[in-house]
C-alpha atoms as a PDB file:
ATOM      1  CA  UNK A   1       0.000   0.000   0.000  1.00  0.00           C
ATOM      2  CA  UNK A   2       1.762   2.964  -1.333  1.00  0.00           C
ATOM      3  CA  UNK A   3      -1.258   5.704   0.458  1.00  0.00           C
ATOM      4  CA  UNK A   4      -0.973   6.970   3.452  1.00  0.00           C
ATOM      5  CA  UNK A   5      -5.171   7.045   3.866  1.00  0.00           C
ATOM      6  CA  UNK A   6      -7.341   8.606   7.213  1.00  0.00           C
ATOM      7  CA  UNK A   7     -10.073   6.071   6.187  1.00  0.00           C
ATOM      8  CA  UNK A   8      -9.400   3.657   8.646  1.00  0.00           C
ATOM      9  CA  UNK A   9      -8.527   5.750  11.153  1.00  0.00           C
ATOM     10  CA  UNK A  10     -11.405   7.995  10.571  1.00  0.00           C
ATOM     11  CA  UNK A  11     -13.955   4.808  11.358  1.00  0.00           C
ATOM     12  CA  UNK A  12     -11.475   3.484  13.808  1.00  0.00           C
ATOM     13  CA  UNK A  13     -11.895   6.853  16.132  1.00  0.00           C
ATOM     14  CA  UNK A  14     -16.070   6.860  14.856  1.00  0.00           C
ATOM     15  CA  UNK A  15     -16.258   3.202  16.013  1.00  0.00           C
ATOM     16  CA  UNK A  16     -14.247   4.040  19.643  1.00  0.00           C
ATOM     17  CA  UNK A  17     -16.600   6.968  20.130  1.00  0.00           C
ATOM     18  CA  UNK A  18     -19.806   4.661  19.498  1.00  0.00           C
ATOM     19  CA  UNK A  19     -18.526   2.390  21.721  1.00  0.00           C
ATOM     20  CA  UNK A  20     -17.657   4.939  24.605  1.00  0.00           C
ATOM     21  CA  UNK A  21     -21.742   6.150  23.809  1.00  0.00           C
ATOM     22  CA  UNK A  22     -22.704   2.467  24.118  1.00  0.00           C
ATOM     23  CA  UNK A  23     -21.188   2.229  27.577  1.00  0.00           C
ATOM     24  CA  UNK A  24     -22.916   5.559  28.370  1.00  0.00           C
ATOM     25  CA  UNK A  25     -25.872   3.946  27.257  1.00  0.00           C
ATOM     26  CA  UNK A  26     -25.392   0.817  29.352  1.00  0.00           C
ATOM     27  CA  UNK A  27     -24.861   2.730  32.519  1.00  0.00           C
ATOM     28  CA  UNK A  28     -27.976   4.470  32.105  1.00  0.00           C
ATOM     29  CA  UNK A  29     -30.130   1.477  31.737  1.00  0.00           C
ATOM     30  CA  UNK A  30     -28.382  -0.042  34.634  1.00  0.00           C
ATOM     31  CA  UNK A  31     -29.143   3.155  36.898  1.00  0.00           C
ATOM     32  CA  UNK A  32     -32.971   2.502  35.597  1.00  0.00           C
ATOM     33  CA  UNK A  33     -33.036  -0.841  36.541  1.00  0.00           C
ATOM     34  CA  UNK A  34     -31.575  -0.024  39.968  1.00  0.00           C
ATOM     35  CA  UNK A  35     -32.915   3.190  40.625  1.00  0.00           C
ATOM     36  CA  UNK A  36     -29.991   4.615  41.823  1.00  0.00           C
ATOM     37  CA  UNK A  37     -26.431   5.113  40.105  1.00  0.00           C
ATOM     38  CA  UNK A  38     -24.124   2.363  40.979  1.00  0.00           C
ATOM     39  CA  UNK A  39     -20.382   3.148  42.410  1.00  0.00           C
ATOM     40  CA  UNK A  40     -18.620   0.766  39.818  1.00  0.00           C
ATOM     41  CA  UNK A  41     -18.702  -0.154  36.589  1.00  0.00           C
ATOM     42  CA  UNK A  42     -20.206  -3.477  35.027  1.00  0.00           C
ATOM     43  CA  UNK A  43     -18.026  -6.014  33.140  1.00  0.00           C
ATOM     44  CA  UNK A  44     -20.404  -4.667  30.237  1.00  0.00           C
ATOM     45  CA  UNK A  45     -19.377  -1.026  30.089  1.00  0.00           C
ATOM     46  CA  UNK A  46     -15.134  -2.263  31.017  1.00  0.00           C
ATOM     47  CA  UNK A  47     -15.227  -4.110  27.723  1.00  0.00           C
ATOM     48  CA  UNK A  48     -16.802  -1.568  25.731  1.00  0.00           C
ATOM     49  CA  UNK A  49     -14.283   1.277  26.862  1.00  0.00           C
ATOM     50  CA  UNK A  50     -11.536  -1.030  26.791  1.00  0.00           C
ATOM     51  CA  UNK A  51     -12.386  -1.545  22.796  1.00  0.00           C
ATOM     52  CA  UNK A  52     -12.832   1.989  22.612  1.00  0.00           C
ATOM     53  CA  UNK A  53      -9.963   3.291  23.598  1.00  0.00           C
ATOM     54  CA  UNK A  54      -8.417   0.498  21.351  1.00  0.00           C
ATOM     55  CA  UNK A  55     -10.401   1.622  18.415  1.00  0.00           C
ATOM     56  CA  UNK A  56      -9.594   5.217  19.870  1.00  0.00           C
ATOM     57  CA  UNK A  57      -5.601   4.848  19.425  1.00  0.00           C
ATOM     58  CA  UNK A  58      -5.668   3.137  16.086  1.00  0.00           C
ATOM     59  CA  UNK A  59      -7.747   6.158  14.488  1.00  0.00           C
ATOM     60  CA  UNK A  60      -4.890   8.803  16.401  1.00  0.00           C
ATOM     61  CA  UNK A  61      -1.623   6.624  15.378  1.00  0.00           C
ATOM     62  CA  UNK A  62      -3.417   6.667  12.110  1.00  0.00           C
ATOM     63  CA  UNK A  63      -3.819  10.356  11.907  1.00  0.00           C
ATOM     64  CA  UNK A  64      -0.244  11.118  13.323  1.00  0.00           C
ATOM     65  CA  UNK A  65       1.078   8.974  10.823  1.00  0.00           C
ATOM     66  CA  UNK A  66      -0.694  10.500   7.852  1.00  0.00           C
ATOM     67  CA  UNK A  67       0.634  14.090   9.395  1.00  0.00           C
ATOM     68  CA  UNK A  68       3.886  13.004   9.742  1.00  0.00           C
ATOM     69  CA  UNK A  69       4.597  11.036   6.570  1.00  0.00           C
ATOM     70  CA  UNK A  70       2.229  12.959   4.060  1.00  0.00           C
ATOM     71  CA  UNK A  71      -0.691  11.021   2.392  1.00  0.00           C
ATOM     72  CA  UNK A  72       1.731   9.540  -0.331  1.00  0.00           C
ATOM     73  CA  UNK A  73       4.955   8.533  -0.288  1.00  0.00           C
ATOM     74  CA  UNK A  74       7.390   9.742  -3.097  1.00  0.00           C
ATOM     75  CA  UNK A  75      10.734   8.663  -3.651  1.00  0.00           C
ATOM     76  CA  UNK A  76      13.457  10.851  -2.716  1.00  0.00           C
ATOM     77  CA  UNK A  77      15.041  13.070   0.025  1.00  0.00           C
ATOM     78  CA  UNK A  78      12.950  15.366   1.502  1.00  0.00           C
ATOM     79  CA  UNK A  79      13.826  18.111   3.267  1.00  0.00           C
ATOM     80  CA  UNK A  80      12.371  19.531   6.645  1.00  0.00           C
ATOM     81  CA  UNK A  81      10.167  22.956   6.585  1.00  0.00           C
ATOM     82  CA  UNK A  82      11.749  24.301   9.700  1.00  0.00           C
ATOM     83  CA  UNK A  83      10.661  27.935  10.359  1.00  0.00           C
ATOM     84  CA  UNK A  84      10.012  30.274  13.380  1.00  0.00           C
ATOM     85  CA  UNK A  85       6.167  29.038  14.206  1.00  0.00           C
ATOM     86  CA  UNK A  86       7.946  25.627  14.988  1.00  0.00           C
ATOM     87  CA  UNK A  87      10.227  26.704  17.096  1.00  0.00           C
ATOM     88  CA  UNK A  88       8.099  29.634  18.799  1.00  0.00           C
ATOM     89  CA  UNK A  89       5.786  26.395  19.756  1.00  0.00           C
ATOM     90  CA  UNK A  90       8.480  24.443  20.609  1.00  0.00           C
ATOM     91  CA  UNK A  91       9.761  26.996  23.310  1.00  0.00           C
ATOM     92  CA  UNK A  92       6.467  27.547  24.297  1.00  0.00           C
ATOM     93  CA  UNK A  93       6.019  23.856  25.059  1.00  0.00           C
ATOM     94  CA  UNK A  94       8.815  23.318  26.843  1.00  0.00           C
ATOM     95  CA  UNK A  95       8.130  26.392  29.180  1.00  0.00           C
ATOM     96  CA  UNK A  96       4.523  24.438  29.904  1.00  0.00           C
ATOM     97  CA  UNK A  97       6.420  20.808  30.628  1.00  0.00           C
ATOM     98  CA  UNK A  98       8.936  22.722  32.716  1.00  0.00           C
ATOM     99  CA  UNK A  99       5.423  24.349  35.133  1.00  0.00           C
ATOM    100  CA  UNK A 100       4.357  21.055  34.913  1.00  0.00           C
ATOM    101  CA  UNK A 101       7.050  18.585  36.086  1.00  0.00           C
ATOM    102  CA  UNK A 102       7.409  21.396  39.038  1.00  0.00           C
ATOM    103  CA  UNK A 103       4.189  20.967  39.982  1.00  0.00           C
ATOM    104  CA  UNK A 104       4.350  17.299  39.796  1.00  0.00           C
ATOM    105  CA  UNK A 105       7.438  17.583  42.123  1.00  0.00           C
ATOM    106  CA  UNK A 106       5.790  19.539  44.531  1.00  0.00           C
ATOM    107  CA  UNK A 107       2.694  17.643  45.043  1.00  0.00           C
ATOM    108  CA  UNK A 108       4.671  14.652  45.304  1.00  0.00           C
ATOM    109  CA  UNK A 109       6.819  16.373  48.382  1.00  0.00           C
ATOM    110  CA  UNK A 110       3.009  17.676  49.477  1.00  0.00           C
ATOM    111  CA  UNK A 111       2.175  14.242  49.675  1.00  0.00           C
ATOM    112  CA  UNK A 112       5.455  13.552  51.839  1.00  0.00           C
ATOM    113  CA  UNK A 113       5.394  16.266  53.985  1.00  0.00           C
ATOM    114  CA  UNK A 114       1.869  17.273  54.524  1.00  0.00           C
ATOM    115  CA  UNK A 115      -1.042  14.864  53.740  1.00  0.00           C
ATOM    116  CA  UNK A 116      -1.970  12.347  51.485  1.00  0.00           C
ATOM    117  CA  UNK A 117      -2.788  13.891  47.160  1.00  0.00           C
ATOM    118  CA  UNK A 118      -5.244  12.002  45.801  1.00  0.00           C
ATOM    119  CA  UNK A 119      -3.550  10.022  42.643  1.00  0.00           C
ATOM    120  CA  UNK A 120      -5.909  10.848  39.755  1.00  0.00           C
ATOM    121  CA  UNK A 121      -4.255  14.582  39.970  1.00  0.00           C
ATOM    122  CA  UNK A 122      -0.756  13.081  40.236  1.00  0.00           C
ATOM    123  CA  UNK A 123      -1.885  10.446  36.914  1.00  0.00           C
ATOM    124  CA  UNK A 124      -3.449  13.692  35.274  1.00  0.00           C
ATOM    125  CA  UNK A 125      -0.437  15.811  35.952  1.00  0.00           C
ATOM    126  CA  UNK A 126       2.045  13.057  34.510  1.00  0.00           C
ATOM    127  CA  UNK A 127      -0.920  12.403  31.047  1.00  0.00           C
ATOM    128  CA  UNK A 128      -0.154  15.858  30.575  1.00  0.00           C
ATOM    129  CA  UNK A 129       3.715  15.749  30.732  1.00  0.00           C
ATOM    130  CA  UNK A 130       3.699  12.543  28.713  1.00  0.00           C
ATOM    131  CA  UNK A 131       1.094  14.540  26.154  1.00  0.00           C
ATOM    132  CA  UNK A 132       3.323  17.267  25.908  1.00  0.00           C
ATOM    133  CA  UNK A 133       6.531  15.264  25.366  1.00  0.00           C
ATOM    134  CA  UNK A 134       4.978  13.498  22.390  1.00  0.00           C
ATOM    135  CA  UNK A 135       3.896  16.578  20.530  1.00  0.00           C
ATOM    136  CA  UNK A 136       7.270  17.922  20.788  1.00  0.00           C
ATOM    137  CA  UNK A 137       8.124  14.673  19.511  1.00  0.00           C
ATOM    138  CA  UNK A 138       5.668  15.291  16.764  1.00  0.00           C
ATOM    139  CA  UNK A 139       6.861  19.113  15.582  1.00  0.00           C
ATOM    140  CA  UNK A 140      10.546  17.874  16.159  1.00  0.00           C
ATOM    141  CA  UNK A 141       9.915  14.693  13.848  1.00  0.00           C
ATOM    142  CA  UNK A 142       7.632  17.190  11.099  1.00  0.00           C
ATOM    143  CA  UNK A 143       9.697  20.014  10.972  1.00  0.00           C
ATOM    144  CA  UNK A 144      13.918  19.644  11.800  1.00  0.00           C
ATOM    145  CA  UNK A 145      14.118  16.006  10.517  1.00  0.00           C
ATOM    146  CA  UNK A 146      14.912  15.023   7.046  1.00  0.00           C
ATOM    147  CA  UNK A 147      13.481  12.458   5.307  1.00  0.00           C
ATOM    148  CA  UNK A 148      14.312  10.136   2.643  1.00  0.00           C
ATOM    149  CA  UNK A 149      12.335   7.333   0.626  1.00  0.00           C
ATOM    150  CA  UNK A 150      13.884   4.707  -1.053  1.00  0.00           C
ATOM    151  CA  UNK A 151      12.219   2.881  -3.749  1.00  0.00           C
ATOM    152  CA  UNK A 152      13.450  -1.307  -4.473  1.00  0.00           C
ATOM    153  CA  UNK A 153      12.038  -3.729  -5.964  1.00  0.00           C
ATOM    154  CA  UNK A 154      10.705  -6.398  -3.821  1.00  0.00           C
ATOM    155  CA  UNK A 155      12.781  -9.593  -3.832  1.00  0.00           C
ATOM    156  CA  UNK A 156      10.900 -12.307  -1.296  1.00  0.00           C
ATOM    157  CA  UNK A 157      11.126 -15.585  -1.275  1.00  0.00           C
ATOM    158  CA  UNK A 158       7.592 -15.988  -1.441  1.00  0.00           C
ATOM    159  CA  UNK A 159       6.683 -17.853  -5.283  1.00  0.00           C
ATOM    160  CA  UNK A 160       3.506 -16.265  -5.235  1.00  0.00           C
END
């Protein structure tokens, strides 16, 4: 496959968001049933995020990849775009990851000195450092790498 399509990933992120909807859905009807809204989740609604998130990820690598690598490729070098918007961001992204691994350390030595932090904001605090490092990843990778394609013919060993 020589195209670098979003099809798939478009119905791979549709499909993840129907399935988030249908576990949605299923909690709903459960609260119905019950009356009242349960504390946890059923084995119902697990397996339908779970697939969603899977379905969720394909669709984004998908989409990354198309950004990164163009929708076809072409033989040849290729040389990066550069420029001062990419490197504006790129400062300006760093500065935001710096605030943030500061505040990471200092609800972690919060936590030591002080009290218990609850550990969804310490997860959501380290999501966002972890999001941030892969989109300078991404504008790094887009704009100050070069690329080359190399065309060959394909020699397996396959005989059909």
């Amino acid at each position: 496959m020589y195209r670098n399509d979003t099809v798939l990933p478009f119905f791979g992120i549709l499909f993840g968001v129907a399935l988030w909807y249908m576990a949605y859905l299923d909690g709903v009807h459960i609260q119905n049933l019950l009356g009242h809204t349960p504390e946890e989740l059923s084995v119902g609604q697990l397996g339908l995020i779970t697939f969603g998130i899977v379905f969720f990820l394909y669709g984004a690598i998908g989409y990354i990849s198309a950004f990164l690598e163009g929708s076809e490729l072409r033989p040849g070098r290729h040389e990066a775009e550069g420029g001062v918007a990419p490197v504006i961001l790129t400062i300006v992204l760093t500065l935001i990851l710096v605030a943030l691994s500061g505040v990471f350390v200092n609800a972690i030595v919060y936590g030591l000195t002080e009290g218990p932090v609850k550990s969804s904001f310490l997860g959501q605090l380290a999501a966002g450092i972890f999001l941030i490092m892969a989109l300078l990843l991404v504008i790094y990778k887009k704009h100050f790498v070069d690329d080359e394609v190399l065309a060959e013919d394909e020699h397996s060993e396959v005989p059909w």
